[in-house]
C-alpha atoms as a PDB file:
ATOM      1  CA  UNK A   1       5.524   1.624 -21.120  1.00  0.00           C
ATOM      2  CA  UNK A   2       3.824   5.154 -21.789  1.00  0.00           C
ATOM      3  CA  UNK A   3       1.146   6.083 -18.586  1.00  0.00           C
ATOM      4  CA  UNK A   4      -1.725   7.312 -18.292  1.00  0.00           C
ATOM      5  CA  UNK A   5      -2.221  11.545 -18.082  1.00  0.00           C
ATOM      6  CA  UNK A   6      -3.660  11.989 -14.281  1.00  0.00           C
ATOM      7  CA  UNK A   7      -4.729  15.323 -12.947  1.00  0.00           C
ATOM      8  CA  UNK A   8      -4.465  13.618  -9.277  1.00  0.00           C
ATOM      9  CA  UNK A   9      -1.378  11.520  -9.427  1.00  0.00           C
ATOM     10  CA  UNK A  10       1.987  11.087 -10.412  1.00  0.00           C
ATOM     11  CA  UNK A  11       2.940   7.464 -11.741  1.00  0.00           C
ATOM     12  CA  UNK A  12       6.542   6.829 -12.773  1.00  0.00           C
ATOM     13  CA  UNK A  13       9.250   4.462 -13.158  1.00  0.00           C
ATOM     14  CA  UNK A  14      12.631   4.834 -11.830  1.00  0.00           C
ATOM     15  CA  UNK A  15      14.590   1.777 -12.833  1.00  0.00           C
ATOM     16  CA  UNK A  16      13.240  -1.144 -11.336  1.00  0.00           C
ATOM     17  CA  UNK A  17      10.805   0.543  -9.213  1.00  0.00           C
ATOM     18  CA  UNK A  18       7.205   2.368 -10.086  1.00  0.00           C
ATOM     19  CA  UNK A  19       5.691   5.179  -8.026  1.00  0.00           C
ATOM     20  CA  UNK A  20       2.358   6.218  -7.304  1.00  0.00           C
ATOM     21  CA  UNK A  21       2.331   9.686  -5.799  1.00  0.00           C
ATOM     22  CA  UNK A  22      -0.747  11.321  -4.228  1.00  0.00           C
ATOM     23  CA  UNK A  23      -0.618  14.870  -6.441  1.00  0.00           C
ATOM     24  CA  UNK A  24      -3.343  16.903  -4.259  1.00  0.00           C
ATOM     25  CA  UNK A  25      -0.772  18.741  -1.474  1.00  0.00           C
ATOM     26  CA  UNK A  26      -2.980  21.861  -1.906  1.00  0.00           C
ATOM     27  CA  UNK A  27      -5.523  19.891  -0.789  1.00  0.00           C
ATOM     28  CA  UNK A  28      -3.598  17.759   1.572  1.00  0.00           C
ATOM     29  CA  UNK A  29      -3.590  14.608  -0.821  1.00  0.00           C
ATOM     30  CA  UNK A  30      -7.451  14.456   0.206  1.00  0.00           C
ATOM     31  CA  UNK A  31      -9.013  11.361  -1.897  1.00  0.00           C
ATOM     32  CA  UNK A  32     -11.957  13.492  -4.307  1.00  0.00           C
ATOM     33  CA  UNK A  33     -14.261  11.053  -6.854  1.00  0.00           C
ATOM     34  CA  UNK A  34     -11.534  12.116  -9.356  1.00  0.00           C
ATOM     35  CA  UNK A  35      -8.324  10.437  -7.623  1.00  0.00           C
ATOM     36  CA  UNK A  36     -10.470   7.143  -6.501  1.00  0.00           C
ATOM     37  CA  UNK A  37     -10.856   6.682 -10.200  1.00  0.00           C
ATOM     38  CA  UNK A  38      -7.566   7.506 -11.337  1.00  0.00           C
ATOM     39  CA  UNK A  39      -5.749   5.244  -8.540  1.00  0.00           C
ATOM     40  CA  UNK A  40      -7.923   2.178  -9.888  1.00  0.00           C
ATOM     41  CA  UNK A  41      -6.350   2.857 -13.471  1.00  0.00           C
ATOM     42  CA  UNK A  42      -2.820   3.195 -12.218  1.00  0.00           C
ATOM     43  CA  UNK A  43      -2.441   0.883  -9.766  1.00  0.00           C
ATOM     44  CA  UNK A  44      -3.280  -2.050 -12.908  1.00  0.00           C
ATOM     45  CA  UNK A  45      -1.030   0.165 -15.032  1.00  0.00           C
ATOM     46  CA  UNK A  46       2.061   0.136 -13.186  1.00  0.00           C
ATOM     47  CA  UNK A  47       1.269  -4.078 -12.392  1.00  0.00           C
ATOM     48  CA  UNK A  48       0.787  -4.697 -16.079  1.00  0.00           C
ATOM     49  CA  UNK A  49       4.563  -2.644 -17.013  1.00  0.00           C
ATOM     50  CA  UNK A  50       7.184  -5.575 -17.095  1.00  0.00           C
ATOM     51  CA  UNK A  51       9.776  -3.181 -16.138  1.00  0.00           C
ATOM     52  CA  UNK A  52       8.205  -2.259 -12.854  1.00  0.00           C
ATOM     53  CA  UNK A  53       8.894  -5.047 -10.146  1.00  0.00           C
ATOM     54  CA  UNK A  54       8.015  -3.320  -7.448  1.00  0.00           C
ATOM     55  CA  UNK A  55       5.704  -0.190  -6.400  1.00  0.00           C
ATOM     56  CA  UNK A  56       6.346   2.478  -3.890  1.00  0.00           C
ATOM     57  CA  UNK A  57       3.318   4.800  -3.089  1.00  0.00           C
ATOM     58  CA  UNK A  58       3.403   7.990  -1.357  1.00  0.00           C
ATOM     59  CA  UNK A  59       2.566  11.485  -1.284  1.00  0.00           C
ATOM     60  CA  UNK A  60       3.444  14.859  -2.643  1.00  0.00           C
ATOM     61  CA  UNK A  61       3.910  18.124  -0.279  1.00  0.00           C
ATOM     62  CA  UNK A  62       3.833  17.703   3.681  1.00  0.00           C
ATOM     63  CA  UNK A  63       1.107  15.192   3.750  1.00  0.00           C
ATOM     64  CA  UNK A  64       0.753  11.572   2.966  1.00  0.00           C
ATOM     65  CA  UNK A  65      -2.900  11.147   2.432  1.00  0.00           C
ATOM     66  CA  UNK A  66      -5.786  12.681   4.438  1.00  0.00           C
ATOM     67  CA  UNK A  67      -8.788  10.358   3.824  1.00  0.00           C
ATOM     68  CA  UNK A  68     -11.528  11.496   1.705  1.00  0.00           C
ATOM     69  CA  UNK A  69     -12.261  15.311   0.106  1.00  0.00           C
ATOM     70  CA  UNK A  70     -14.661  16.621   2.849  1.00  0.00           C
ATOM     71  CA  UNK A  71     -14.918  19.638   1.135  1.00  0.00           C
ATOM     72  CA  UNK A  72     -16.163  17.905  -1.570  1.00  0.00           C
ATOM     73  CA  UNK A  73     -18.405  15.707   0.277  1.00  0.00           C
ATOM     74  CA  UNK A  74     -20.128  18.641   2.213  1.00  0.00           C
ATOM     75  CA  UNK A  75     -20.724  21.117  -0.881  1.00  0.00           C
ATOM     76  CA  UNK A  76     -21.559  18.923  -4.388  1.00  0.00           C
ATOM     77  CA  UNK A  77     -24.926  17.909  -2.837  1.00  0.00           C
ATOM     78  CA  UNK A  78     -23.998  14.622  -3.520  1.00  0.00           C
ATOM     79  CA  UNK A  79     -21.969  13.794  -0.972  1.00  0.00           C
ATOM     80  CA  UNK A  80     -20.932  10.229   0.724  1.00  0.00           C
ATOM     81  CA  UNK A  81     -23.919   8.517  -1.456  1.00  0.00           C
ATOM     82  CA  UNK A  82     -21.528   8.657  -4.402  1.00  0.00           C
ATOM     83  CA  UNK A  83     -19.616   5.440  -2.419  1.00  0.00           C
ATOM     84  CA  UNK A  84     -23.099   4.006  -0.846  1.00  0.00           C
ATOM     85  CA  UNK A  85     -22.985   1.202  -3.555  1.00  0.00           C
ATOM     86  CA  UNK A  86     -19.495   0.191  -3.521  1.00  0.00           C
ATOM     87  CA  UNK A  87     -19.394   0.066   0.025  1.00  0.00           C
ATOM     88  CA  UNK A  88     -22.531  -2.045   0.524  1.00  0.00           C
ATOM     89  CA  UNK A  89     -21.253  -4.472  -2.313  1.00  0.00           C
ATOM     90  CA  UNK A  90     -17.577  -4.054  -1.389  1.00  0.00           C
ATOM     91  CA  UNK A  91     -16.471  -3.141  -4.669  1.00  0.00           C
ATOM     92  CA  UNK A  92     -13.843  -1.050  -3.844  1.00  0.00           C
ATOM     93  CA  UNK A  93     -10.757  -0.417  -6.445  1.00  0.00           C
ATOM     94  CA  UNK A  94      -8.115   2.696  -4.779  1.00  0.00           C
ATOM     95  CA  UNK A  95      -5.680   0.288  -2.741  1.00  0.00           C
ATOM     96  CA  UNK A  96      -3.065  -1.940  -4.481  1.00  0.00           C
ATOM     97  CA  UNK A  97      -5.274  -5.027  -2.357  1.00  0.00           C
ATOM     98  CA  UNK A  98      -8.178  -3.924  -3.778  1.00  0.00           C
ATOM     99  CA  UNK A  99      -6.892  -4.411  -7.560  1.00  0.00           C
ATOM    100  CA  UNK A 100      -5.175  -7.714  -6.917  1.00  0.00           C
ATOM    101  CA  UNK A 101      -1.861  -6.137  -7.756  1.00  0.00           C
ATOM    102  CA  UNK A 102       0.458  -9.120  -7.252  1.00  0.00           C
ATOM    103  CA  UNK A 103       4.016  -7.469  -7.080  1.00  0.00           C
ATOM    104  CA  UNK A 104       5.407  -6.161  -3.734  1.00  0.00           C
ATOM    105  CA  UNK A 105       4.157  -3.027  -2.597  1.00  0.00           C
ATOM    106  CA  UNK A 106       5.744  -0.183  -0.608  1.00  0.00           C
ATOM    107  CA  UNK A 107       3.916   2.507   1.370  1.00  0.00           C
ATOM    108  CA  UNK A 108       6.331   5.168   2.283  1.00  0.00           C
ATOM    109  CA  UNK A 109       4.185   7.812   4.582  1.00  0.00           C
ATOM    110  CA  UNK A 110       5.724  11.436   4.595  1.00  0.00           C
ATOM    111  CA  UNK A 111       4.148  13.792   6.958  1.00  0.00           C
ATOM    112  CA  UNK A 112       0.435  13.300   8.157  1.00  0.00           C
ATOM    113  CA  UNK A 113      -1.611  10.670   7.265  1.00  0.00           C
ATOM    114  CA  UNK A 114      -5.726  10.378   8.628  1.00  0.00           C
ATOM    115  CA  UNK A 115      -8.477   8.749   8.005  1.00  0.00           C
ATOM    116  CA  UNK A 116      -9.317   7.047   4.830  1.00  0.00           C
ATOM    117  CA  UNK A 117      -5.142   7.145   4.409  1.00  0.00           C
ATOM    118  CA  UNK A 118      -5.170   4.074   6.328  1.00  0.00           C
ATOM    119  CA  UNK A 119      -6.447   2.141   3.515  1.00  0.00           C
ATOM    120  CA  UNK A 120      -2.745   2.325   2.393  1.00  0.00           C
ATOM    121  CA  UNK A 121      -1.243   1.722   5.227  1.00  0.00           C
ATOM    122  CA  UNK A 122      -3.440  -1.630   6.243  1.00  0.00           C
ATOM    123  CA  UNK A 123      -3.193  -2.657   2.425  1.00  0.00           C
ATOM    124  CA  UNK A 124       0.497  -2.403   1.583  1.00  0.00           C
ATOM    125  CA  UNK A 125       3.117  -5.116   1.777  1.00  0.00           C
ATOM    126  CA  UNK A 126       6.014  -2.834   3.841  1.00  0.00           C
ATOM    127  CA  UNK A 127       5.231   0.447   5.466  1.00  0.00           C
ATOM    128  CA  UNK A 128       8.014   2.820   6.180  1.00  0.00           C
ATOM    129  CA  UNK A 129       7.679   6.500   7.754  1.00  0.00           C
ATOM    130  CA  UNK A 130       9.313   9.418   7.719  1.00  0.00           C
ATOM    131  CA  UNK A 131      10.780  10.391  11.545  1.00  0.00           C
ATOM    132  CA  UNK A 132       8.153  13.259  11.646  1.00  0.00           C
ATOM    133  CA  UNK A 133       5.533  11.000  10.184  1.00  0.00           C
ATOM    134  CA  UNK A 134       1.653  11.542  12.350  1.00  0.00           C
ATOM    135  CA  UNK A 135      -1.334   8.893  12.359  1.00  0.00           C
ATOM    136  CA  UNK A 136      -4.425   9.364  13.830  1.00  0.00           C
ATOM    137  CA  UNK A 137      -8.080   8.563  12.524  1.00  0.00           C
ATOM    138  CA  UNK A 138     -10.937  11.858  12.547  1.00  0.00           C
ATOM    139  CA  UNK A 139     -13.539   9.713  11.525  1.00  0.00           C
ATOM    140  CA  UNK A 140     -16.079   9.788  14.965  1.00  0.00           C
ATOM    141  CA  UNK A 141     -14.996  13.786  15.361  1.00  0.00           C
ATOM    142  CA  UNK A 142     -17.043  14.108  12.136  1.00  0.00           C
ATOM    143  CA  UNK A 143     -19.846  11.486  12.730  1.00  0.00           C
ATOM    144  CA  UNK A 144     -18.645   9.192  10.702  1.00  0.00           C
ATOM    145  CA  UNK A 145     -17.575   5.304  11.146  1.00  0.00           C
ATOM    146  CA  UNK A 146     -14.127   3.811  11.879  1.00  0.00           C
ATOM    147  CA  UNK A 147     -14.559   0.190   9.463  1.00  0.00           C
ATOM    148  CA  UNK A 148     -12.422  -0.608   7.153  1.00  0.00           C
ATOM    149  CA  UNK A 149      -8.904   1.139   7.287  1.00  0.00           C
ATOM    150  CA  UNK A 150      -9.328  -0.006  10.854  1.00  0.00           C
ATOM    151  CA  UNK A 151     -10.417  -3.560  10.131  1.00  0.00           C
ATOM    152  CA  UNK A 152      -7.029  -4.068   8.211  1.00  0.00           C
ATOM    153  CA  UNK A 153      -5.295  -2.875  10.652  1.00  0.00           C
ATOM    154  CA  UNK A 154      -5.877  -5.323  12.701  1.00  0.00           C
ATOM    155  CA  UNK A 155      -3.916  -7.897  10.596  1.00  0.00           C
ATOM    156  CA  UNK A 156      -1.115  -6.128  11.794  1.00  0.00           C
ATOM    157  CA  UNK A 157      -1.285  -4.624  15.292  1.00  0.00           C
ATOM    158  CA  UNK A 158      -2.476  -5.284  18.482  1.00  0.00           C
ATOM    159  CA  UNK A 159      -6.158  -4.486  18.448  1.00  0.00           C
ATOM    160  CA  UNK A 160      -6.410  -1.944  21.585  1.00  0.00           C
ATOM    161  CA  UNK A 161      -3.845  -0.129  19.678  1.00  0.00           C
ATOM    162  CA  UNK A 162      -6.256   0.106  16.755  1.00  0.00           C
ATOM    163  CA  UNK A 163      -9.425   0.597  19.055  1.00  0.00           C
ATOM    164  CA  UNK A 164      -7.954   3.626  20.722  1.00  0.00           C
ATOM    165  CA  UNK A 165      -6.778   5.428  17.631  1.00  0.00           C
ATOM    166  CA  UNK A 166     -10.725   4.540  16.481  1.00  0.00           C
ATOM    167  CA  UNK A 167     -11.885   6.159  19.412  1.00  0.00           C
ATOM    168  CA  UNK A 168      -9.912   8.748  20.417  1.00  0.00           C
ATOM    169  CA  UNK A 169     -10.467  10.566  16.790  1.00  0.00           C
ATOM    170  CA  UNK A 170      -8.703  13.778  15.992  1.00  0.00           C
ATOM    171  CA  UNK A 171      -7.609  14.331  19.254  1.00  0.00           C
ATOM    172  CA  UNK A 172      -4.577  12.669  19.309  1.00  0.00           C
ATOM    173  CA  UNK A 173      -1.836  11.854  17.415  1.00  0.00           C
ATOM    174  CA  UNK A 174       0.380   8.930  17.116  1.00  0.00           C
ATOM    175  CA  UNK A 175       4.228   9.332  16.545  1.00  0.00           C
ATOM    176  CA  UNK A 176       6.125   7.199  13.789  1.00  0.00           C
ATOM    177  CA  UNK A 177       7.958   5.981  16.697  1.00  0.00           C
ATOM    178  CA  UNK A 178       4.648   4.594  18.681  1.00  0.00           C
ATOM    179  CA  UNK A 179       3.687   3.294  15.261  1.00  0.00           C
ATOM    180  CA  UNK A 180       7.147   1.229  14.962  1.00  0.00           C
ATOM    181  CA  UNK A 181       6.736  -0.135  18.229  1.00  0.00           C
ATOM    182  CA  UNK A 182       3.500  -1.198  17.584  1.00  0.00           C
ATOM    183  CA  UNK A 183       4.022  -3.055  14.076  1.00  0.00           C
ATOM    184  CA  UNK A 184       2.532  -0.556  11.692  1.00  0.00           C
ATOM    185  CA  UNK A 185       5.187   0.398  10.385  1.00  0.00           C
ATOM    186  CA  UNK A 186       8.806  -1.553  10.238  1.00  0.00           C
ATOM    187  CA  UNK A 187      11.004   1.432   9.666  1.00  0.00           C
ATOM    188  CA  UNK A 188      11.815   4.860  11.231  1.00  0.00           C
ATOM    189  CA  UNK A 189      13.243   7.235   8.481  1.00  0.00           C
ATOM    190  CA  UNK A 190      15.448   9.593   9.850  1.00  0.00           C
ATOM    191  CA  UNK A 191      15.874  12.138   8.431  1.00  0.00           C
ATOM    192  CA  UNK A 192      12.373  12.636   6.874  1.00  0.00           C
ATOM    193  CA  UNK A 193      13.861  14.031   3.626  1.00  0.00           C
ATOM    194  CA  UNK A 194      15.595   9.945   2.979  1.00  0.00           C
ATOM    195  CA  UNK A 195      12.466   8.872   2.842  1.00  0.00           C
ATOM    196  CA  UNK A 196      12.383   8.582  -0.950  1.00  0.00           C
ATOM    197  CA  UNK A 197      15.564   7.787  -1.280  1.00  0.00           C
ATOM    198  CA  UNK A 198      15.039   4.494   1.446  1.00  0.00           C
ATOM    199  CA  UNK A 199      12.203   3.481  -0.282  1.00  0.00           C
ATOM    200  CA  UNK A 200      13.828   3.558  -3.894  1.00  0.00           C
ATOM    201  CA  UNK A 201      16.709   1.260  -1.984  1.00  0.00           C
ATOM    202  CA  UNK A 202      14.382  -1.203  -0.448  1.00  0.00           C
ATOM    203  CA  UNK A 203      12.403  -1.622  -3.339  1.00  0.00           C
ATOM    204  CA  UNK A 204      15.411  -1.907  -4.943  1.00  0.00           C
ATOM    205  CA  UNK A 205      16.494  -4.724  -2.776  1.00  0.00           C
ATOM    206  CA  UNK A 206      13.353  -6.484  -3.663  1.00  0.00           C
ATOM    207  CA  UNK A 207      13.464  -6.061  -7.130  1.00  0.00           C
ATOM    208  CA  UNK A 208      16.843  -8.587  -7.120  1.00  0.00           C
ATOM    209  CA  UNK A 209      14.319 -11.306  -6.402  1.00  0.00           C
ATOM    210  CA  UNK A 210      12.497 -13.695  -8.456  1.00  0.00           C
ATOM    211  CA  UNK A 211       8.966 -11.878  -9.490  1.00  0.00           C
ATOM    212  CA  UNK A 212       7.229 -15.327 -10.105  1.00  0.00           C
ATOM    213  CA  UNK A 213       8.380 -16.640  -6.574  1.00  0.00           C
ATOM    214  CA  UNK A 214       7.713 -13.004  -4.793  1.00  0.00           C
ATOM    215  CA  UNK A 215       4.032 -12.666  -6.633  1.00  0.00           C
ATOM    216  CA  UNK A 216       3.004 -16.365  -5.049  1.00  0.00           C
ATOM    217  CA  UNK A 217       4.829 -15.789  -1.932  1.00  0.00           C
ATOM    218  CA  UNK A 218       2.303 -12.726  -2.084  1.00  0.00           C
ATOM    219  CA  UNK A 219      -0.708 -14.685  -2.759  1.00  0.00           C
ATOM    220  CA  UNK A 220       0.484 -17.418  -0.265  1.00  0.00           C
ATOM    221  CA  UNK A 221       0.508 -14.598   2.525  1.00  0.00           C
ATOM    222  CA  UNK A 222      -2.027 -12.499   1.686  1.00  0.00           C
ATOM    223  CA  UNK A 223      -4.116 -15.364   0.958  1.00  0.00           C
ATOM    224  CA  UNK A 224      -3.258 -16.732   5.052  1.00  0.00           C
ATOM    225  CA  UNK A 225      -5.134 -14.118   6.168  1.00  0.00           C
ATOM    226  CA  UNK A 226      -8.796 -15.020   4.899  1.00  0.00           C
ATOM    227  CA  UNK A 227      -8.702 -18.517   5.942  1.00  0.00           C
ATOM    228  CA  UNK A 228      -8.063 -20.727   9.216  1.00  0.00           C
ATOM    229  CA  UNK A 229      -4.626 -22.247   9.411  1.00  0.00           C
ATOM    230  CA  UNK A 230      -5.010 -25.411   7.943  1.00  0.00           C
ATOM    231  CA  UNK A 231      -6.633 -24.072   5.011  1.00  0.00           C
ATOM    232  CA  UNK A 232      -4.156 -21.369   4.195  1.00  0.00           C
ATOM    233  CA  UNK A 233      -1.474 -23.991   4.706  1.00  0.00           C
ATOM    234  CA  UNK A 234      -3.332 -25.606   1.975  1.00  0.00           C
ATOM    235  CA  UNK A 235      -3.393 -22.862  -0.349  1.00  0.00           C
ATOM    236  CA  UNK A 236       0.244 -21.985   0.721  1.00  0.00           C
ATOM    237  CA  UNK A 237       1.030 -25.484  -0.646  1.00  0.00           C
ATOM    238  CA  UNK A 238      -0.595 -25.172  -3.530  1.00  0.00           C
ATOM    239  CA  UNK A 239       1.622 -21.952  -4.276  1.00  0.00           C
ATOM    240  CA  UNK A 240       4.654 -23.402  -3.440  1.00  0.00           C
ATOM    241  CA  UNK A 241       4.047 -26.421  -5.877  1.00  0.00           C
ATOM    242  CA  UNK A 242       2.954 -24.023  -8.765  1.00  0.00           C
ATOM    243  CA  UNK A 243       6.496 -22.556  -9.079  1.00  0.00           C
ATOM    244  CA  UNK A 244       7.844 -26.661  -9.972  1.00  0.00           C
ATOM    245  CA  UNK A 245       9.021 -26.230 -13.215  1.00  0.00           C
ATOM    246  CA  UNK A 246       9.181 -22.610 -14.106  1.00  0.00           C
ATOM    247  CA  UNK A 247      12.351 -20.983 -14.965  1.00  0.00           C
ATOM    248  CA  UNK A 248      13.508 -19.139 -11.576  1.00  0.00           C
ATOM    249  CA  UNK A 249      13.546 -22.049  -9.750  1.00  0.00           C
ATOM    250  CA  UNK A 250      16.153 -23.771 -11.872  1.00  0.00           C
ATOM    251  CA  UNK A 251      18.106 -20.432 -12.319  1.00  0.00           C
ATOM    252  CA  UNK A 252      18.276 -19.362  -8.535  1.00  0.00           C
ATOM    253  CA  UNK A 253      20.368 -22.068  -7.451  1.00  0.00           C
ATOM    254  CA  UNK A 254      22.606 -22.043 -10.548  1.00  0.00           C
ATOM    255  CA  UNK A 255      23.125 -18.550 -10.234  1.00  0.00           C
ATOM    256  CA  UNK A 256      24.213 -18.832  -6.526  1.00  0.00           C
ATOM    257  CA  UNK A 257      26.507 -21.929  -7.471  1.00  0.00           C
ATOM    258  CA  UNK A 258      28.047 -19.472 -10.501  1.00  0.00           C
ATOM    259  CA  UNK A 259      28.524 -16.954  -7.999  1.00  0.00           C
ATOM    260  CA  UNK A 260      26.542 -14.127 -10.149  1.00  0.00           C
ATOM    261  CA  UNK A 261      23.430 -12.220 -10.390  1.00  0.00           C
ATOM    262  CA  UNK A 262      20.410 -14.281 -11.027  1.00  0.00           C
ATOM    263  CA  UNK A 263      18.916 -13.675 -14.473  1.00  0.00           C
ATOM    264  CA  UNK A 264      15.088 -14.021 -13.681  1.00  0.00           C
ATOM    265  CA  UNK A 265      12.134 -14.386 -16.180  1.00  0.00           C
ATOM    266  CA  UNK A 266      10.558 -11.305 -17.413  1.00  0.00           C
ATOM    267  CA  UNK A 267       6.871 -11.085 -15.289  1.00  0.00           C
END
């Protein structure tokens, strides 16, 4: 499958596994209008290639993603009314969550990431960091409001942990280390320059798997955190039962009983 040309991104395949790299590092990956349009194209892109089972995302130069252009905010005379709608209306389409994108999803943070970065974070499937990997959220040291990014973080840690980087702002940093230890992360790359290469290996990992079974597994999950128990156990059901019949599930356990690979269906 050919891509799309992107002046703010770098979208590739290598084997089994697609990329999405942040292509700003002059501009420390900063999000302008430009790259919020281009990551809605390539996100659906890189879901629609068959060959692509799963997607790593991360960023060029020494920064993972900074949040939005503030530059560009403070001198086009447009400013943050450019998002007004899409926030109000929630219609939001730069995060693999926000595009429905069904396969697994990697976030592999090298370097800094701030801000509106933690859309990726809270919205991936696995985060892993580089060892000299820093988090920390600027939004109240420029007047602005800590929602979302933080919101979806706290699917995944405890919420103190989330409130103080909120609050605290620019002035301090968290580690890769604190962020392991706190469940934003589940691996410490070390050193930083694997951190590629241990991405292209998990996803790698992943990629052996069924992509029917891992894309409702996804929907199962994902899908547990919008409801109360009972309901997403419901859903989760539903899921499960929706795989009865299809291909994998009579291949997996003939595969294991041959003692070979499994030959999956083509997503």
């Amino acid at each position: 499958m050919t891509y799309s040309s992107f002046e703010t991104l770098i979208v590739e395949r290598r084997g089994p596994v697609g990329w999405l790299l942040f292509n700003r590092p002059d501009q420390l990956n900063a999000m302008n209008a430009l790259m919020r349009d281009e990551l809605a194209v390539a996100w659906k892109e890189l879901d629609a290639d068959p060959e692509v089972r799963v997607i790593v995302h991360s960023g060029e130069g020494r920064c993972f993603q900074t949040g939005v252009d503030v530059t560009e905010i403070a001198s086009d005379g447009i400013g943050m009314e450019r998002y007004r709608r899409s926030l109000e209306e929630l219609d939001l389409h730069f995060t693999a969550w926000h595009q429905q994108v069904w396969k697994p999803v990697i976030t592999a943070v090298n370097g800094i990431c701030a801000g509106g970065g933690f859309h990726w974070v809270a919205d991936a499937d696995i985060v892993i960091a580089a060892s000299d990997a820093e988090f920390f959220d600027p939004h109240v040291s420029i007047g602005q409001v800590v929602a979302l990014e933080a919101i979806g973080l706290l699917r995944k840690m405890p919420v103190e942990a989330v409130m103080r980087m909120a609050l605290v702002g620019r002035h301090e940093r968290m580690s890769a280390a604190r962020a392991y230890q706190l469940g934003m992360i589940s691996e410490v790359v070390d050193p930083p320059e694997r951190l590629r290469d241990a991405a292209q290996e998990l996803g790698e990992k992943i990629a052996r798997n069924s992509p029917a079974a891992m894309a409702a597994t996804k929907r199962a999950l994902w899908g547990a955190l919008e409801t109360g128990l009972t309901e997403a156990c419901r859903a989760g059901a539903k899921e499960l039962v929706s795989l009865w019949g299809h291909p994998d599930q009579e291949e997996g356990p003939r595969a294991f009983a041959e003692k070979r690979p499994p030959r999956w269906q083509r997503p």
